[in-house]
Protein backbone atom coordinates (compact mmCIF):
# COMPACT_ATOMS: atom_id res chain seq x y z
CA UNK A 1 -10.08 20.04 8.37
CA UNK A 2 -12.08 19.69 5.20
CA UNK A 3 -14.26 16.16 5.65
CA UNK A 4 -12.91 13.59 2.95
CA UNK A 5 -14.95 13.07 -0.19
CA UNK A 6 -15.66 9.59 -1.00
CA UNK A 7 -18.35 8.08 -3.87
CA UNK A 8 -19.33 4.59 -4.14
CA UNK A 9 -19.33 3.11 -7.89
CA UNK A 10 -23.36 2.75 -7.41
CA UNK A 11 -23.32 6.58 -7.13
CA UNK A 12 -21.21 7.24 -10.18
CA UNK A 13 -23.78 4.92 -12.00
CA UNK A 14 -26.68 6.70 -10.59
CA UNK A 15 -25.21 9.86 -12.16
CA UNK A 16 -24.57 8.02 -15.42
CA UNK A 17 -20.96 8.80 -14.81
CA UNK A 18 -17.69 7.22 -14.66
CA UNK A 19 -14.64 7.65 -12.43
CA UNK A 20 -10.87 8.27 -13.85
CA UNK A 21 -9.77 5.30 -11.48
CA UNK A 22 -11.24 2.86 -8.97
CA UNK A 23 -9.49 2.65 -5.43
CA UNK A 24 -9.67 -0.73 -4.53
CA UNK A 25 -9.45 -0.40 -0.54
CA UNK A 26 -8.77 -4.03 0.69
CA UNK A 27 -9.55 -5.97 3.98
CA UNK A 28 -6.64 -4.20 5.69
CA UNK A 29 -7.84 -0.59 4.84
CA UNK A 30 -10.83 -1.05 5.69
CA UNK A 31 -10.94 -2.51 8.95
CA UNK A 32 -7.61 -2.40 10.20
CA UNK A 33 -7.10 0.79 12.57
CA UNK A 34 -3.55 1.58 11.64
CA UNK A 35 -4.54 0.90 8.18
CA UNK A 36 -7.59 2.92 7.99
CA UNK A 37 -4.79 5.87 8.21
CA UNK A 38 -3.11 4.89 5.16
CA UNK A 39 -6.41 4.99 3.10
CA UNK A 40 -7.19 8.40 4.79
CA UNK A 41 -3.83 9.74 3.33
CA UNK A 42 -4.23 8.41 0.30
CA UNK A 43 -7.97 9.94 -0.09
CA UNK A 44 -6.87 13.27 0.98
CA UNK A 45 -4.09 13.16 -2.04
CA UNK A 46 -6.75 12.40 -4.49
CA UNK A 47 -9.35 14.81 -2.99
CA UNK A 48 -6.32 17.53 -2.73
CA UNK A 49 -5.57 17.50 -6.38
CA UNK A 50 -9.08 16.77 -7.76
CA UNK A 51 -9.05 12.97 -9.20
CA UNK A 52 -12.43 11.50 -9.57
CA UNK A 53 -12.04 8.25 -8.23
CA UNK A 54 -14.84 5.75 -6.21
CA UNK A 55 -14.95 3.06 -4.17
CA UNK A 56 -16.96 -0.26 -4.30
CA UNK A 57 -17.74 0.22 -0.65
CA UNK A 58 -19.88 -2.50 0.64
CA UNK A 59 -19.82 -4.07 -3.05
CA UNK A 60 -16.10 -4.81 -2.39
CA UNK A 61 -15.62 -8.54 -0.53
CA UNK A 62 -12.23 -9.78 -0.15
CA UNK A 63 -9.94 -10.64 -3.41
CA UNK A 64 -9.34 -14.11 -2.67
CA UNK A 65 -5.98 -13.93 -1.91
CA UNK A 66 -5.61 -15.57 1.90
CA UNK A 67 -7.65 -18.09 1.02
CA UNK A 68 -5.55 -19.28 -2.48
CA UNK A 69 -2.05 -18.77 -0.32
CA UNK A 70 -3.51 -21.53 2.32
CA UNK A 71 -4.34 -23.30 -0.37
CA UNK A 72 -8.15 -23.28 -0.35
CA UNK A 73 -8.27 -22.63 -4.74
CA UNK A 74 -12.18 -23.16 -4.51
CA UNK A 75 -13.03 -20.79 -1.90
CA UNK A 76 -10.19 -18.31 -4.12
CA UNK A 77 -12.17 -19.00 -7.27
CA UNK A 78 -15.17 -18.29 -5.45
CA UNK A 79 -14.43 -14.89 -3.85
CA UNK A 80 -12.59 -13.49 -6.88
CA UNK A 81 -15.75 -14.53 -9.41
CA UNK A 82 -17.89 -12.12 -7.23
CA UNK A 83 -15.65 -9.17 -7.52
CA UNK A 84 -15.15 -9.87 -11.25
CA UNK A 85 -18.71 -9.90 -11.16
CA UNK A 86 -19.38 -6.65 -9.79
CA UNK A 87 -15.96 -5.16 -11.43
CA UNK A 88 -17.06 -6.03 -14.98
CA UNK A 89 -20.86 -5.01 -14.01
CA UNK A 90 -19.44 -1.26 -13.89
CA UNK A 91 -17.05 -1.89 -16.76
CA UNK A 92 -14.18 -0.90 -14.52
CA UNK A 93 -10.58 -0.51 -16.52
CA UNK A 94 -8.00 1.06 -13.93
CA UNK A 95 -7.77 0.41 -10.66
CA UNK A 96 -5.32 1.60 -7.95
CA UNK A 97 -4.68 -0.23 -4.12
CA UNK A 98 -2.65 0.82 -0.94
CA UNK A 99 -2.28 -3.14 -1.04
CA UNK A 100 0.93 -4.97 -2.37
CA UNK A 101 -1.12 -8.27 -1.93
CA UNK A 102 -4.79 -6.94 -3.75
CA UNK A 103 -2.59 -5.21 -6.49
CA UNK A 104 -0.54 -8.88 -6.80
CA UNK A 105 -3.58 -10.77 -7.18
CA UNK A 106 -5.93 -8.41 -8.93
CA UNK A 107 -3.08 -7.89 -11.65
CA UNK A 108 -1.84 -11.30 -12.20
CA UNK A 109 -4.38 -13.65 -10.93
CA UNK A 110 -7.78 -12.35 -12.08
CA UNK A 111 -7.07 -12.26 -15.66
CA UNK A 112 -7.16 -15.70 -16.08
CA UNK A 113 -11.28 -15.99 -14.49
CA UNK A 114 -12.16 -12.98 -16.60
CA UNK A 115 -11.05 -9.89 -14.95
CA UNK A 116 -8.82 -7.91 -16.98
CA UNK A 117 -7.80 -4.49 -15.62
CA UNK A 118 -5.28 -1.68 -15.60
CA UNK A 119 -4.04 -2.36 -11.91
CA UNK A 120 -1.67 -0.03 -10.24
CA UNK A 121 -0.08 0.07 -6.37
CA UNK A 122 -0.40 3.50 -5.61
CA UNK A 123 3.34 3.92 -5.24
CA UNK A 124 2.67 3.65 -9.11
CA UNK A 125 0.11 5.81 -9.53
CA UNK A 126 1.19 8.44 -7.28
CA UNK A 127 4.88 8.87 -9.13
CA UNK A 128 2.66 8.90 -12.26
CA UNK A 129 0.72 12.29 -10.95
CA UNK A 130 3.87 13.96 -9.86
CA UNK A 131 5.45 13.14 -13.65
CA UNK A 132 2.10 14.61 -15.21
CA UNK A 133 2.78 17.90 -13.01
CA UNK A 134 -0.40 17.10 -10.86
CA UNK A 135 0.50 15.98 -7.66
CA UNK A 136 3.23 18.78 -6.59
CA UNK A 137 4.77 18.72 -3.24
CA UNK A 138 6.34 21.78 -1.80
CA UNK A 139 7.44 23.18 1.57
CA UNK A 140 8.41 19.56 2.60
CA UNK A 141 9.16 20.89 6.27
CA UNK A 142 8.00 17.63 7.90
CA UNK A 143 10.65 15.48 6.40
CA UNK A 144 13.40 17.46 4.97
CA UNK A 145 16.90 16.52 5.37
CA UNK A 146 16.06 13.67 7.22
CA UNK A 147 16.89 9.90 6.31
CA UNK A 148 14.70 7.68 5.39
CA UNK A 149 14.94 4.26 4.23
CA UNK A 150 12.50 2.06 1.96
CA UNK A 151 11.62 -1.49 2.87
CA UNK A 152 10.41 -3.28 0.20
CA UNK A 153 7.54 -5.10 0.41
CA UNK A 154 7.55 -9.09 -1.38
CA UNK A 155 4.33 -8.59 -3.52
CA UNK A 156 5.48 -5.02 -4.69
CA UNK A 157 9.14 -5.62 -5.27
CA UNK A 158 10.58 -9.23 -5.79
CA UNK A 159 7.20 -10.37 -6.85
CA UNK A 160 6.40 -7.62 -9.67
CA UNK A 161 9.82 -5.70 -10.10
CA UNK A 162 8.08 -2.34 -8.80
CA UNK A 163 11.47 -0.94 -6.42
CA UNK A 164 12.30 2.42 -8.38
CA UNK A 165 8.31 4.28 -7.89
CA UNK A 166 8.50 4.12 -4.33
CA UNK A 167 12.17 5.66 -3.79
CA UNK A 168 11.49 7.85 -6.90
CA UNK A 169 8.74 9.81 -4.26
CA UNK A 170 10.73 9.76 -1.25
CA UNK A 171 13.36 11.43 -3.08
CA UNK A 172 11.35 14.03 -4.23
CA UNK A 173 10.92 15.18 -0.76
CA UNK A 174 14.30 17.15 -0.21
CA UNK A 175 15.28 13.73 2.05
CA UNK A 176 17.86 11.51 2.10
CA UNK A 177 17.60 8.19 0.86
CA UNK A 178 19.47 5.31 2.93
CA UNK A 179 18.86 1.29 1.92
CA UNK A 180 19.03 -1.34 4.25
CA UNK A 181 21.18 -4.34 4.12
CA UNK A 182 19.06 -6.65 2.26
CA UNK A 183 17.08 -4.41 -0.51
CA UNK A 184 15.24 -4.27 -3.62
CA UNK A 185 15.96 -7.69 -5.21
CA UNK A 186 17.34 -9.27 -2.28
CA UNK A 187 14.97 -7.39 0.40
CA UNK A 188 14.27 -9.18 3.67
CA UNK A 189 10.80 -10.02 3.95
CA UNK A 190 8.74 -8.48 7.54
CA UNK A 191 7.27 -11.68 8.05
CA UNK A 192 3.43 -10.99 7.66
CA UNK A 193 3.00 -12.46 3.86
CA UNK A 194 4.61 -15.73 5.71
CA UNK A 195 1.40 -15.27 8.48
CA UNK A 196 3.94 -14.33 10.90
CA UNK A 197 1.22 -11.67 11.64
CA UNK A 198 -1.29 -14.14 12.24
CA UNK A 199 -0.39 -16.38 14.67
CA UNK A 200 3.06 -17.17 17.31
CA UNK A 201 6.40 -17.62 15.37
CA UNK A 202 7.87 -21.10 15.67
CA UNK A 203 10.92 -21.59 17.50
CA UNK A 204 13.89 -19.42 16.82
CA UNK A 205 16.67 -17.13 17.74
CA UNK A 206 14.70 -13.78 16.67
CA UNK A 207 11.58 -13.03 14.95
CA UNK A 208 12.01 -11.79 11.69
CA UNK A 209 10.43 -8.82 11.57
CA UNK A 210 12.82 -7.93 14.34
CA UNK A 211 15.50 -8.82 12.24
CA UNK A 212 14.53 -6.56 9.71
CA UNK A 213 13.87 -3.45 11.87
CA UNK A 214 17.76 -3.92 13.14
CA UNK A 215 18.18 -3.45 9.23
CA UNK A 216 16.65 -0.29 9.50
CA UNK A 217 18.47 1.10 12.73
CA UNK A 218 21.80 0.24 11.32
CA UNK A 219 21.05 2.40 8.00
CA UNK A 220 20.60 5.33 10.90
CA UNK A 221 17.40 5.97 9.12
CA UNK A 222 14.61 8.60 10.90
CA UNK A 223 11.75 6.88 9.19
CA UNK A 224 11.02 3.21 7.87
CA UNK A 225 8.92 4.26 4.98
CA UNK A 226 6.78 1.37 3.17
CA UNK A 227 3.95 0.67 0.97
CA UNK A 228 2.05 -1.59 2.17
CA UNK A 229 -0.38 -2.25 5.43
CA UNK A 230 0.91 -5.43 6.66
CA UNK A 231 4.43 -4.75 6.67
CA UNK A 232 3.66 -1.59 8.55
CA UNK A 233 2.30 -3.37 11.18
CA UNK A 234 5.10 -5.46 11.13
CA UNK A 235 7.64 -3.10 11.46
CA UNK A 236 6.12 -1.13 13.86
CA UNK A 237 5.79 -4.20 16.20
CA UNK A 238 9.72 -4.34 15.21
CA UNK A 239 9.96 -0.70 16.32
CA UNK A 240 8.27 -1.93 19.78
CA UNK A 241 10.85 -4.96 20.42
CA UNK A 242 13.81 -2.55 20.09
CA UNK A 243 12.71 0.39 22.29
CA UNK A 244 12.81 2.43 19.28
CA UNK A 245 9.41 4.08 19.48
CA UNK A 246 9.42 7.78 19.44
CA UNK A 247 13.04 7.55 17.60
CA UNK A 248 12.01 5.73 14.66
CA UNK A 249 8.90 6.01 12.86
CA UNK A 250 6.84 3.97 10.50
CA UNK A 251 4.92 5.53 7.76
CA UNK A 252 3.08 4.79 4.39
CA UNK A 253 4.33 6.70 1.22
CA UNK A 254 0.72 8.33 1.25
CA UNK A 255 1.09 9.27 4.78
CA UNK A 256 4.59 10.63 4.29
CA UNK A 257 3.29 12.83 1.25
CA UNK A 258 0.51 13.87 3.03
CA UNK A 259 2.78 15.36 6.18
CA UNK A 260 5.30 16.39 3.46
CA UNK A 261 2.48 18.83 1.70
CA UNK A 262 0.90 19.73 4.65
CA UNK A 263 -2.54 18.56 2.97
């Protein structure tokens, strides 16, 4: 297996060069272990089909966004003027994230302290290759004729109207594409953007995440595909309370394009 190839913004500088996009990695890619698998598939796609793209790496610090949803607008302020900082500093335009939440924030939040970008989810930006003829999947052996059914995550879908990029790819792959009860506008959320990730639910009849992942099983879906770290963690755990592991799986759209193409 060919070792990934990943340059640092500092590097491109050092060269005197500039990259056709910035990945913006997030907390959750970068430190999460599931997660770290997502940003794995989504590097091989780029390295597969030749993108020049960097990373802040250490230069990157966390957008902000925890901190303004507890309320803490200072500490928000704070965090986000560094990374303007440094994003403006390498006159960045377009960046792409694995991250519903960083692409949420970076998009409509940052504008407004000075950091003005081209901001795509990578749900985005992957259905954009595929339409320019650069990102081609064939011999989709891994997932072909099986179901699979998109949950939507809140930032990506109710919160910025992306639902048709994301079920655009998976039906590219020769698969079969079954909703869920509750989708697109009125998709049920996994819990995690509530914290429900975080910390023990309060008191209740069934955790919601749980709720969600019967969703899924009803559809008769082979896969829960998603786009976005938390609410694969989410569902997964979801996966676990219904003695569904092993029957129903839980993938990323990079990961599923990745198995799909064989890259």
């Amino acid at each position: 297996m060919a070792a990934l190839q990943v340059k640092t913004m500092a590097q491109f500088a050092a060269e005197g060069k500039h990259p056709e996009v910035l990945f913006w990695v997030g907390c959750s890619g970068s430190f999460d272990d599931r997660a770290k698998k997502i940003t794995r598939a989504f590097v091989k796609i780029l390295n597969k089909i030749g993108i020049e793209f960097a990373v802040l790496g250490s230069e990157e610090s966390c957008n902000g966004d925890p901190a303004k949803r507890a309320g803490n607008e200072f500490l928000f302020q704070t965090q986000a003027m560094m990374n303007i900082e440094v994003l403006n500093g390498y006159e960045i335009k377009n960046i792409v994230t694995i991250c519903p939440h960083c692409f949420n924030i970076l998009k409509n939040e940052y504008p407004s302290l000075g950091g003005n970008y081209e901001v795509m989810h990578h749900s985005e930006y992957l259905q954009k290759l595929i339409d320019e003829g650069r990102l081609v999947i064939e011999d989709n052996k891994a997932f072909k004729g099986k179901k699979i059914t998109f949950h939507d995550p809140c930032y990506l879908g109710r919160g910025n109207g992306i639902f048709e990029a994301p079920r655009t790819l998976i039906e590219k792959l020769d698969t079969e594409l079954v909703e869920m009860k509750h989708c697109r506008e009125r998709s049920l959320c996994c819990g995690a953007g509530g914290a429900q990730m975080f910390k023990e639910p309060e008191k209740g009849n069934k955790d919601i995440n749980v709720e969600r992942t019967e969703e899924a099983i009803e559809s008769q879906a082979d896969v829960i595909a998603t786009g976005c770290p938390f609410c694969i963690t989410m569902m997964s755990d979801g996966v676990k309370a219904k003695g569904r592991e092993g029957k129903l799986v839980v993938k990323d759209l990079a990961e599923i394009i990745v198995e799909a193409g064989d890259l």
